[in-house]
N, C-alpha and C. Protein backbone atom coordinates (compact mmCIF):
# COMPACT_ATOMS: atom_id res chain seq x y z
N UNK A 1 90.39 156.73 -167.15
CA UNK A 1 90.15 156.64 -168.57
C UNK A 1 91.48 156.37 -169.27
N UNK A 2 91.94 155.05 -170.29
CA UNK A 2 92.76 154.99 -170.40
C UNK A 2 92.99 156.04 -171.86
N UNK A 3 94.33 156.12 -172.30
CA UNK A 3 94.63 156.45 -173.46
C UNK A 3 94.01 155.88 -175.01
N UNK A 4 94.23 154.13 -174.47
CA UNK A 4 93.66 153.53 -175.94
C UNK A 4 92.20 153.76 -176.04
N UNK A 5 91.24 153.96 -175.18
CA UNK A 5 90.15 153.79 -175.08
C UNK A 5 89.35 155.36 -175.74
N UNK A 6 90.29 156.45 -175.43
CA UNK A 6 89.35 157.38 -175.96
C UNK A 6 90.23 157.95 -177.42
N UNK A 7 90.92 157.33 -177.58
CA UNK A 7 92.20 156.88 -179.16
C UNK A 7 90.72 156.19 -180.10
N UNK A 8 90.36 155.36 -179.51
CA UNK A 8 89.69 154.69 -180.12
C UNK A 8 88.13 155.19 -180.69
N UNK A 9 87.69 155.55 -179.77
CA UNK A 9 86.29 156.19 -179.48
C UNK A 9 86.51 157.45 -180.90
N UNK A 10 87.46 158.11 -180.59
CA UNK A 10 87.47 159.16 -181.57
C UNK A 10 87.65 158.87 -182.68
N UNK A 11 88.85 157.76 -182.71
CA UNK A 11 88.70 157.30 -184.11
C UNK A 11 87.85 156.87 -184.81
N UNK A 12 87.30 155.96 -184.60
CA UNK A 12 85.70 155.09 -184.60
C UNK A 12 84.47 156.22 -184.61
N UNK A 13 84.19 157.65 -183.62
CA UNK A 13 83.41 158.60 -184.65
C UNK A 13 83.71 158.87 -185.98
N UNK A 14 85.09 159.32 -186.47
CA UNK A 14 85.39 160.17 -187.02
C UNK A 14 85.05 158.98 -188.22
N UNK A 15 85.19 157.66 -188.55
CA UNK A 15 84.85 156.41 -189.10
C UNK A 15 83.92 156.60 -189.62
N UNK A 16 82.96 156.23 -188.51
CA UNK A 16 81.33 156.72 -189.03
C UNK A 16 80.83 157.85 -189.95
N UNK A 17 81.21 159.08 -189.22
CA UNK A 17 80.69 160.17 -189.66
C UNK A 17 81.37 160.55 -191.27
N UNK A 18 82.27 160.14 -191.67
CA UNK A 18 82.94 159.67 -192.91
C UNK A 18 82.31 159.08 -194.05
N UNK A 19 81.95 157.61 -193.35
CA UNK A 19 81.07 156.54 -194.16
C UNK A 19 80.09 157.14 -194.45
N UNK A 20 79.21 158.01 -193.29
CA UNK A 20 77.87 157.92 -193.79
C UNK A 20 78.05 159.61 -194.40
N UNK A 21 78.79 160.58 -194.67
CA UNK A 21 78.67 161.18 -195.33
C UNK A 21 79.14 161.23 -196.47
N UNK A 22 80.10 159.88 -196.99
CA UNK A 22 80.40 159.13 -198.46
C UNK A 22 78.94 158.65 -198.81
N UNK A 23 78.17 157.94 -198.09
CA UNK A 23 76.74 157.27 -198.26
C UNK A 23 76.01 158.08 -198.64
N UNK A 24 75.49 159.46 -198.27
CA UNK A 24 74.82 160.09 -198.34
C UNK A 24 74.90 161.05 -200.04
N UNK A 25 76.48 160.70 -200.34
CA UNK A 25 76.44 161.65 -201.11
C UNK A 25 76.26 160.46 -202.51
N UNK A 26 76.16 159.27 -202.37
CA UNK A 26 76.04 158.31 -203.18
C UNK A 26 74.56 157.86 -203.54
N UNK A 27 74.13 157.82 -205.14
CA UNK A 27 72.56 157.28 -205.19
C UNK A 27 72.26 156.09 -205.02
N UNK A 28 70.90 156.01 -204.78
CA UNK A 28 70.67 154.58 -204.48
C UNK A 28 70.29 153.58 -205.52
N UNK A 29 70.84 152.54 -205.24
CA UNK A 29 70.31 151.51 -206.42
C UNK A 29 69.08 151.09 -205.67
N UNK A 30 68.26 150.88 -206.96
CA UNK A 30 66.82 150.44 -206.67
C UNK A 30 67.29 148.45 -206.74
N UNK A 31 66.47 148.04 -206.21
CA UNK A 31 66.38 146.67 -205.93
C UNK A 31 65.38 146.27 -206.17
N UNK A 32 64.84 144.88 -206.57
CA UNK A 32 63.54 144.59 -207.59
C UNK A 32 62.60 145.29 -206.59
N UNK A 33 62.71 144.73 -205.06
CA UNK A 33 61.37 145.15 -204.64
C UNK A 33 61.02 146.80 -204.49
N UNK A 34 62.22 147.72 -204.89
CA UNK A 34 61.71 148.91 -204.82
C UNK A 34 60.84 149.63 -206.40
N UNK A 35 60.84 148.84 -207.27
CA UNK A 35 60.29 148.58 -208.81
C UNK A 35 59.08 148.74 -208.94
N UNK A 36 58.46 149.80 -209.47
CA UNK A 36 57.24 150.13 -209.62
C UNK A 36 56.63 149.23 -211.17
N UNK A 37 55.22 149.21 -211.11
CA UNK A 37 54.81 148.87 -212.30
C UNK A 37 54.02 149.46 -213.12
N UNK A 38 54.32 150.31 -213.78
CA UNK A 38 53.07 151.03 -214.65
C UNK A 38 52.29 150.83 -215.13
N UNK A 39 51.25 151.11 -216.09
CA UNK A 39 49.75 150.89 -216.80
C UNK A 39 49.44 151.93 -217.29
N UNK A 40 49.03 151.52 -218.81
CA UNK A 40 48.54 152.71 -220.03
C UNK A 40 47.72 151.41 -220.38
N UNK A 41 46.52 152.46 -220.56
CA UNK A 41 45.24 151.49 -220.85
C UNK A 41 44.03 151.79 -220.50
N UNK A 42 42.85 151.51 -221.12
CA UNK A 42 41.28 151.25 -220.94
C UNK A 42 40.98 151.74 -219.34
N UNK A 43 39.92 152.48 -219.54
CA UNK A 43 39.57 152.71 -218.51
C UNK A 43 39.16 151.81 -216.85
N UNK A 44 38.92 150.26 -217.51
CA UNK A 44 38.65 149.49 -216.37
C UNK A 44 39.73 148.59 -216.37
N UNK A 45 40.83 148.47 -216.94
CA UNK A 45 42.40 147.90 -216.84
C UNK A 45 43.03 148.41 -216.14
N UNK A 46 43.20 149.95 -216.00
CA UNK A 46 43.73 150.61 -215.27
C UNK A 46 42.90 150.49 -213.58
N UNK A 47 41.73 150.67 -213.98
CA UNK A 47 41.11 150.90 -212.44
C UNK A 47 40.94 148.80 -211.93
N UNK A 48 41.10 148.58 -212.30
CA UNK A 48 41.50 147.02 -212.10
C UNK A 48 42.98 147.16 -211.14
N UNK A 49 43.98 147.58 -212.08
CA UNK A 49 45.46 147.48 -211.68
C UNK A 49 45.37 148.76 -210.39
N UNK A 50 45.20 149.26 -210.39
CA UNK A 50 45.27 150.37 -208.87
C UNK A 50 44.56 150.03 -208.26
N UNK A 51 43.02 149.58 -208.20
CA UNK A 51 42.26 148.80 -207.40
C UNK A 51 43.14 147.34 -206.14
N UNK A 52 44.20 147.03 -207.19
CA UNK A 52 44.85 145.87 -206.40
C UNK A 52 46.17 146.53 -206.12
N UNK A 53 46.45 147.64 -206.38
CA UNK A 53 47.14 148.25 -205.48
C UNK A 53 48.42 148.51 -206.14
N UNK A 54 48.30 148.53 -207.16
CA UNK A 54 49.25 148.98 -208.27
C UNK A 54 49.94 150.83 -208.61
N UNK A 55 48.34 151.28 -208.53
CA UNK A 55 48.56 152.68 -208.59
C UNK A 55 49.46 153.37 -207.52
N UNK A 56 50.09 154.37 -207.96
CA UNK A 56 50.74 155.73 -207.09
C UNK A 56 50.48 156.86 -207.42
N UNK A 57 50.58 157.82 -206.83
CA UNK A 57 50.84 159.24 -206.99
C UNK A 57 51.88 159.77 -206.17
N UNK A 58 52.62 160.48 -206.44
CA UNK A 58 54.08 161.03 -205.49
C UNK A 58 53.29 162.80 -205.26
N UNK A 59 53.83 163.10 -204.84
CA UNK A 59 53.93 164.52 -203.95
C UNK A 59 53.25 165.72 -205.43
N UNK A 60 53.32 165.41 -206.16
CA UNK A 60 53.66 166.80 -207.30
C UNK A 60 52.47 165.89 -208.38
N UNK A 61 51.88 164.71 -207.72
CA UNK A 61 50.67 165.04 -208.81
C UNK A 61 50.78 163.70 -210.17
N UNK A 62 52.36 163.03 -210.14
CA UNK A 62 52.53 162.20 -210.69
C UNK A 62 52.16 161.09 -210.61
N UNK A 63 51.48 160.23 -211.58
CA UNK A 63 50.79 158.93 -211.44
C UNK A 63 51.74 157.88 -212.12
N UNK A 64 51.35 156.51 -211.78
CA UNK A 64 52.31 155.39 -212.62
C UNK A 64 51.70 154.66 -213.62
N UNK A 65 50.01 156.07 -214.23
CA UNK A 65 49.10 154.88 -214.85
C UNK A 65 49.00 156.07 -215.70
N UNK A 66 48.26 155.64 -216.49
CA UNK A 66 47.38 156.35 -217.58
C UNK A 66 46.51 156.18 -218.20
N UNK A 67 44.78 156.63 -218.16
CA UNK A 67 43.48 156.05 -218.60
C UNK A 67 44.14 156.76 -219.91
N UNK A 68 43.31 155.90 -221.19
CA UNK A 68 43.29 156.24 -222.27
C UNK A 68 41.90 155.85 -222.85
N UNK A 69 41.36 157.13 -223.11
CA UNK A 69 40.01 156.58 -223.90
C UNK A 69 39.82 156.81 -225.53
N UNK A 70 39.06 157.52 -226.15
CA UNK A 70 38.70 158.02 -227.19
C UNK A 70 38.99 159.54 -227.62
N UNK A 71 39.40 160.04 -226.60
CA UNK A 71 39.65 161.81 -226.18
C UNK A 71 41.48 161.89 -226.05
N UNK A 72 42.14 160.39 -225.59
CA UNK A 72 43.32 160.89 -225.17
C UNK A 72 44.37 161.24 -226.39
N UNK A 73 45.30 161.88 -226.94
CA UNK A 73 45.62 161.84 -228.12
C UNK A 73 46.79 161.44 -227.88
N UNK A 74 47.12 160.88 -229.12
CA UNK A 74 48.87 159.80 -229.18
C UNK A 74 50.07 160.62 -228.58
N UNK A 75 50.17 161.62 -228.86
CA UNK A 75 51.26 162.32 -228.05
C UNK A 75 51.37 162.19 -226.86
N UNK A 76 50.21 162.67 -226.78
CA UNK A 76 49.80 162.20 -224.59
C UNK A 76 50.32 160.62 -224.05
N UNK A 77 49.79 159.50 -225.03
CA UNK A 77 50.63 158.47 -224.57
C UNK A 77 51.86 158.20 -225.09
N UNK A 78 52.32 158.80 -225.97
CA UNK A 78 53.61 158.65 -225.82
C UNK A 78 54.58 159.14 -225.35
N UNK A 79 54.53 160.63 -224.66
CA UNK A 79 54.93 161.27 -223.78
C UNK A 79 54.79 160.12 -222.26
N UNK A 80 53.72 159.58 -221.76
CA UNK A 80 53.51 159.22 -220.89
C UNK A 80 54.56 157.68 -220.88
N UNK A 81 54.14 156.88 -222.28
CA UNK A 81 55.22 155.42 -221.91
C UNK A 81 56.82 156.17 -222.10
N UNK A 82 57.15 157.24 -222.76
CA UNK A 82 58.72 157.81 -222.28
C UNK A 82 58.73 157.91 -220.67
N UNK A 83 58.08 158.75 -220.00
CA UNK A 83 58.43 159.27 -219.13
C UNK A 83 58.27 157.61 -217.78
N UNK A 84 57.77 156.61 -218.41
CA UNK A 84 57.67 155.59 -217.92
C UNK A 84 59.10 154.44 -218.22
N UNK A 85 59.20 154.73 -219.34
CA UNK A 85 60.70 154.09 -219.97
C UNK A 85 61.97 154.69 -218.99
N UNK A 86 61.83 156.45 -219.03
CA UNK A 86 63.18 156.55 -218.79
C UNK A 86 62.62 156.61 -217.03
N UNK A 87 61.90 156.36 -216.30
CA UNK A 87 62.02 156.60 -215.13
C UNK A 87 62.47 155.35 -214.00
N UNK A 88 63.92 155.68 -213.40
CA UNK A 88 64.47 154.80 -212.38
C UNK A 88 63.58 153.46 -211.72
N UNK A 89 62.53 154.36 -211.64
CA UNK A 89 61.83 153.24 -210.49
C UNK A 89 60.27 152.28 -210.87
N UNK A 90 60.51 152.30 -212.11
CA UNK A 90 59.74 151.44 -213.03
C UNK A 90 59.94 149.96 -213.49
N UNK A 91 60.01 149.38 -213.33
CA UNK A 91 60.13 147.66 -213.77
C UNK A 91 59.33 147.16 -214.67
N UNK A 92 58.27 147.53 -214.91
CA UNK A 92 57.40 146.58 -215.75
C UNK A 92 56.30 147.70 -216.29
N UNK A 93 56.55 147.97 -217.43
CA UNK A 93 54.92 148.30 -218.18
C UNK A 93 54.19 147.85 -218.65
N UNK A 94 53.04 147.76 -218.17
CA UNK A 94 51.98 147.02 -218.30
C UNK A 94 51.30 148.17 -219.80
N UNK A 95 50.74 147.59 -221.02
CA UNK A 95 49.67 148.58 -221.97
C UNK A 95 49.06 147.59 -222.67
N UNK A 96 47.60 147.76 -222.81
CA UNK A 96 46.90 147.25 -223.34
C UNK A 96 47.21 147.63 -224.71
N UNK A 97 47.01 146.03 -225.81
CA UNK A 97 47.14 145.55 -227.44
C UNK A 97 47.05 146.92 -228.08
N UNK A 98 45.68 147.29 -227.72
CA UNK A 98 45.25 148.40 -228.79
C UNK A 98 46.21 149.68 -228.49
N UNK A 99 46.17 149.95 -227.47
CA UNK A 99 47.16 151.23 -227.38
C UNK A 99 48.61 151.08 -227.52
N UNK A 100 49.06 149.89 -227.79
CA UNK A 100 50.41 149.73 -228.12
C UNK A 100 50.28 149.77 -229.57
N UNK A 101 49.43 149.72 -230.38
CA UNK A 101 49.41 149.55 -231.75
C UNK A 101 49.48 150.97 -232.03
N UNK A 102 48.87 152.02 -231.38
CA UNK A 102 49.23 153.37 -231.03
C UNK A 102 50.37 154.16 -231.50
N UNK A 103 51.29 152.94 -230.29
CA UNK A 103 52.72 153.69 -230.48
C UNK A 103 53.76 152.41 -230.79
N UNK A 104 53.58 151.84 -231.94
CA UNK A 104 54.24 150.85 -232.43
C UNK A 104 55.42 151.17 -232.37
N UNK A 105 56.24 152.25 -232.42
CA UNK A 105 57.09 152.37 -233.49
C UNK A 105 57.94 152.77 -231.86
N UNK A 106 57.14 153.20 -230.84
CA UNK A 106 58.28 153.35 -229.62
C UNK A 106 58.39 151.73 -229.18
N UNK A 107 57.55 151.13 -229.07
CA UNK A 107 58.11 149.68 -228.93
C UNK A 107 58.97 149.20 -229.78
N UNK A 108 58.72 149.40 -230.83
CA UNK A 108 59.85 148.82 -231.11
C UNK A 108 61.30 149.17 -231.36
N UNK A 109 61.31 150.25 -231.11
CA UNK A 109 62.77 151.11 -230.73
C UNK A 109 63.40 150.61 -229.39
N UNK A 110 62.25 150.95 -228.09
CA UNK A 110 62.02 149.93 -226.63
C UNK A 110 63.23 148.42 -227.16
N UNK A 111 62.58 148.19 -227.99
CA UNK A 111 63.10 146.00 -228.27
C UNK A 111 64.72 146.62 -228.64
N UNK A 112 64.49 147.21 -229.76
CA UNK A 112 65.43 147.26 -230.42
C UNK A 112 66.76 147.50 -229.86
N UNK A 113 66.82 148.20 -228.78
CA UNK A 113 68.15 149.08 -227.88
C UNK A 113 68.35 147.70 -227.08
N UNK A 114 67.57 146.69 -227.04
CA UNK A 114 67.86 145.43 -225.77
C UNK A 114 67.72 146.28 -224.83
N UNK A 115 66.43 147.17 -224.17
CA UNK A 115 66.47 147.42 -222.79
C UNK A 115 65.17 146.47 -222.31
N UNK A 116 65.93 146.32 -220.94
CA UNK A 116 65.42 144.98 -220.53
C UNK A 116 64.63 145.34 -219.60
N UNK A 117 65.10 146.60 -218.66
CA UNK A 117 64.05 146.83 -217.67
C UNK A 117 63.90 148.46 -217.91
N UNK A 118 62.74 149.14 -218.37
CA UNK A 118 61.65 148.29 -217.53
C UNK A 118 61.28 147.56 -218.67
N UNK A 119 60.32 146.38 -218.18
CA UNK A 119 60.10 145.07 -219.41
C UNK A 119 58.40 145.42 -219.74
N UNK A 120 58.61 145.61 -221.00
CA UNK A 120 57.46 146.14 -221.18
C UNK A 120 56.11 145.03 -222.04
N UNK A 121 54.74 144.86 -221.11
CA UNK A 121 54.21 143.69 -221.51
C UNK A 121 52.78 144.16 -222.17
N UNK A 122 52.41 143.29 -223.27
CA UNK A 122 50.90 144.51 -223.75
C UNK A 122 49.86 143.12 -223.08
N UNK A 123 49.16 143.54 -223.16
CA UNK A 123 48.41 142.82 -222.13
C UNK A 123 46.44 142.93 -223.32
N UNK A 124 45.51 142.00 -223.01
CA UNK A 124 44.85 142.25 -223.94
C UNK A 124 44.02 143.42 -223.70
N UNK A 125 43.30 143.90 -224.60
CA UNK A 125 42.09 144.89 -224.31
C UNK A 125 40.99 144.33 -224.31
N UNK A 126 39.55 144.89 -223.62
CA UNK A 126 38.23 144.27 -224.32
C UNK A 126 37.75 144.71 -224.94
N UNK A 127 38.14 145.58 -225.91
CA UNK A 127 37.59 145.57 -227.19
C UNK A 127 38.10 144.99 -228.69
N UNK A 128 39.13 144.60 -228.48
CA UNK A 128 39.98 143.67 -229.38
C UNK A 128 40.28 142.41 -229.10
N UNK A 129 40.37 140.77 -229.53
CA UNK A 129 41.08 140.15 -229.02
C UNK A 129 42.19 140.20 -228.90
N UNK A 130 43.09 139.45 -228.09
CA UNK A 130 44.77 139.09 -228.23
C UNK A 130 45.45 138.93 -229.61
N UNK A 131 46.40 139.79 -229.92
CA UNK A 131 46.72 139.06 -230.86
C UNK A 131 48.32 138.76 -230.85
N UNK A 132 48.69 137.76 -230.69
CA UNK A 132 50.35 137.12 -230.06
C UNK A 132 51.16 137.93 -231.30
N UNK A 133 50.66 137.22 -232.65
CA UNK A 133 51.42 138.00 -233.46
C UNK A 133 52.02 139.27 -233.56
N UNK A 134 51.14 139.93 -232.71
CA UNK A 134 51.50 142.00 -233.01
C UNK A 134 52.45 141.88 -231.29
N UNK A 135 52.44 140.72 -230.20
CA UNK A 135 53.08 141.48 -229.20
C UNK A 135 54.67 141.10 -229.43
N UNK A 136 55.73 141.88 -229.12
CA UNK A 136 57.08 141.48 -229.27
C UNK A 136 57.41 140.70 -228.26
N UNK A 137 57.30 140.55 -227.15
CA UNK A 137 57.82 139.89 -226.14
C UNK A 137 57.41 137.96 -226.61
N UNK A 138 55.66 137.79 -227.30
CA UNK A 138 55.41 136.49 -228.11
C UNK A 138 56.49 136.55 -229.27
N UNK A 139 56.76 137.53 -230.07
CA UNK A 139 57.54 137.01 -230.90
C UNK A 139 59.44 136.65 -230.56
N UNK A 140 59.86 137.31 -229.99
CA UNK A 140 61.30 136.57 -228.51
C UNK A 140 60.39 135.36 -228.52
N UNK A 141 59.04 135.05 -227.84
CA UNK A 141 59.28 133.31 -227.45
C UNK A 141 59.35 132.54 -228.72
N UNK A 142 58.75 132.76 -229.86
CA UNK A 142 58.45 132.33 -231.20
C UNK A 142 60.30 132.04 -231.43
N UNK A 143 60.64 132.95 -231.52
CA UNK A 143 62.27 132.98 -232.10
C UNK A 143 62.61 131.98 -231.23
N UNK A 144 62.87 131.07 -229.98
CA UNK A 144 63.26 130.75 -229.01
C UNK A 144 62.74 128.98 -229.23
N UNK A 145 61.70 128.88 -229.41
CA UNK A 145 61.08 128.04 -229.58
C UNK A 145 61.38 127.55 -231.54
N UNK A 146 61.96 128.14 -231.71
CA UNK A 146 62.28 127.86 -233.05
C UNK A 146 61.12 128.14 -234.46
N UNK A 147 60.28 129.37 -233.70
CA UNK A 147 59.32 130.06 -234.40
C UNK A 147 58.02 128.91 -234.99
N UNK A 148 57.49 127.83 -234.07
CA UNK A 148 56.87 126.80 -233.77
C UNK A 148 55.46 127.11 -232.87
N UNK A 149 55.05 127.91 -232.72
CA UNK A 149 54.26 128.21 -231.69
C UNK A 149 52.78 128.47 -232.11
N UNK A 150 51.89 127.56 -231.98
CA UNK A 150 50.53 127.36 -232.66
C UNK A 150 49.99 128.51 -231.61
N UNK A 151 49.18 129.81 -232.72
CA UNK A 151 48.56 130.51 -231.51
C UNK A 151 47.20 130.95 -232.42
N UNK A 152 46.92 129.97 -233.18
CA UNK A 152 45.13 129.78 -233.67
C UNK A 152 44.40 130.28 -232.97
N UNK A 153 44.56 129.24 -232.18
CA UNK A 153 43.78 129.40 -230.85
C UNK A 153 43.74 130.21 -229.72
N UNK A 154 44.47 131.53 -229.84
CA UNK A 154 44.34 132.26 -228.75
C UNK A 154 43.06 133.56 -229.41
């Protein structure tokens, strides 16, 4: 057994076991594909979006959705799109028109700070039509487009 060889060996543990206990003590960045997508909304929007495989639940009972009917009260969803805003592993909130009209006033605080992710999209309900005008993300394209955007017809 030469000298350089177990010089080396030891050094090269002691390397490792270093790195990965710098690693360990470091958090992880999420990467798009680790990005969850949430949903606040109508009872068959939601069961639509977990149906295709959207939904979660973690260990303690936590979901990434929220039915909202006639019973749920505004606090409840707005407690729920916070805890969806400030949570790491969220990318995209999905809420139906009507329940964003709900909580207008956190969207537009949401716009206002320029936070970008998670990106939050209202999506229509069926009991209301679309209406482009009330969503912020249509009014960014309106501004963009040089506030030109025929939406009669939606």
């Amino acid at each position: 057994r030469s000298h350089f060889g177990s010089s080396f060996v030891h050094n090269f543990r002691c390397w490792v076991c270093s790195t990965y206990r710098a690693a360990m003590g470091r958090k992880k960045f999420l990467n798009q594909t680790d990005m969850q997508v949430a949903v606040i909304g109508d009872e068959d929007t939601v069961t639509g979006f977990v149906l295709a495989g959207v939904g979660k639940r973690d260990g303690q009972g936590n979901t990434n959705f929220l039915i909202v009917d006639s019973k749920t009260k505004r606090k409840e969803v707005e407690e729920k799109f916070m805890e969806f805003q400030q949570s790491k592993d969220i990318g995209v909130i999905l809420i139906n028109q009507t329940v964003a009209e709900e909580i207008r006033h956190l969207l537009t605080d949401h716009t206002a700070k320029g936070i970008v992710v998670p990106t939050v999209l209202e999506i229509p309900s069926k009991d209301k039509p679309y209406d482009p005008n009330a969503d912020q993300v249509m009014q960014r394209v309106k501004v963009f487009f040089g506030g030109n955007i025929d939406t009669s017809d939606w």
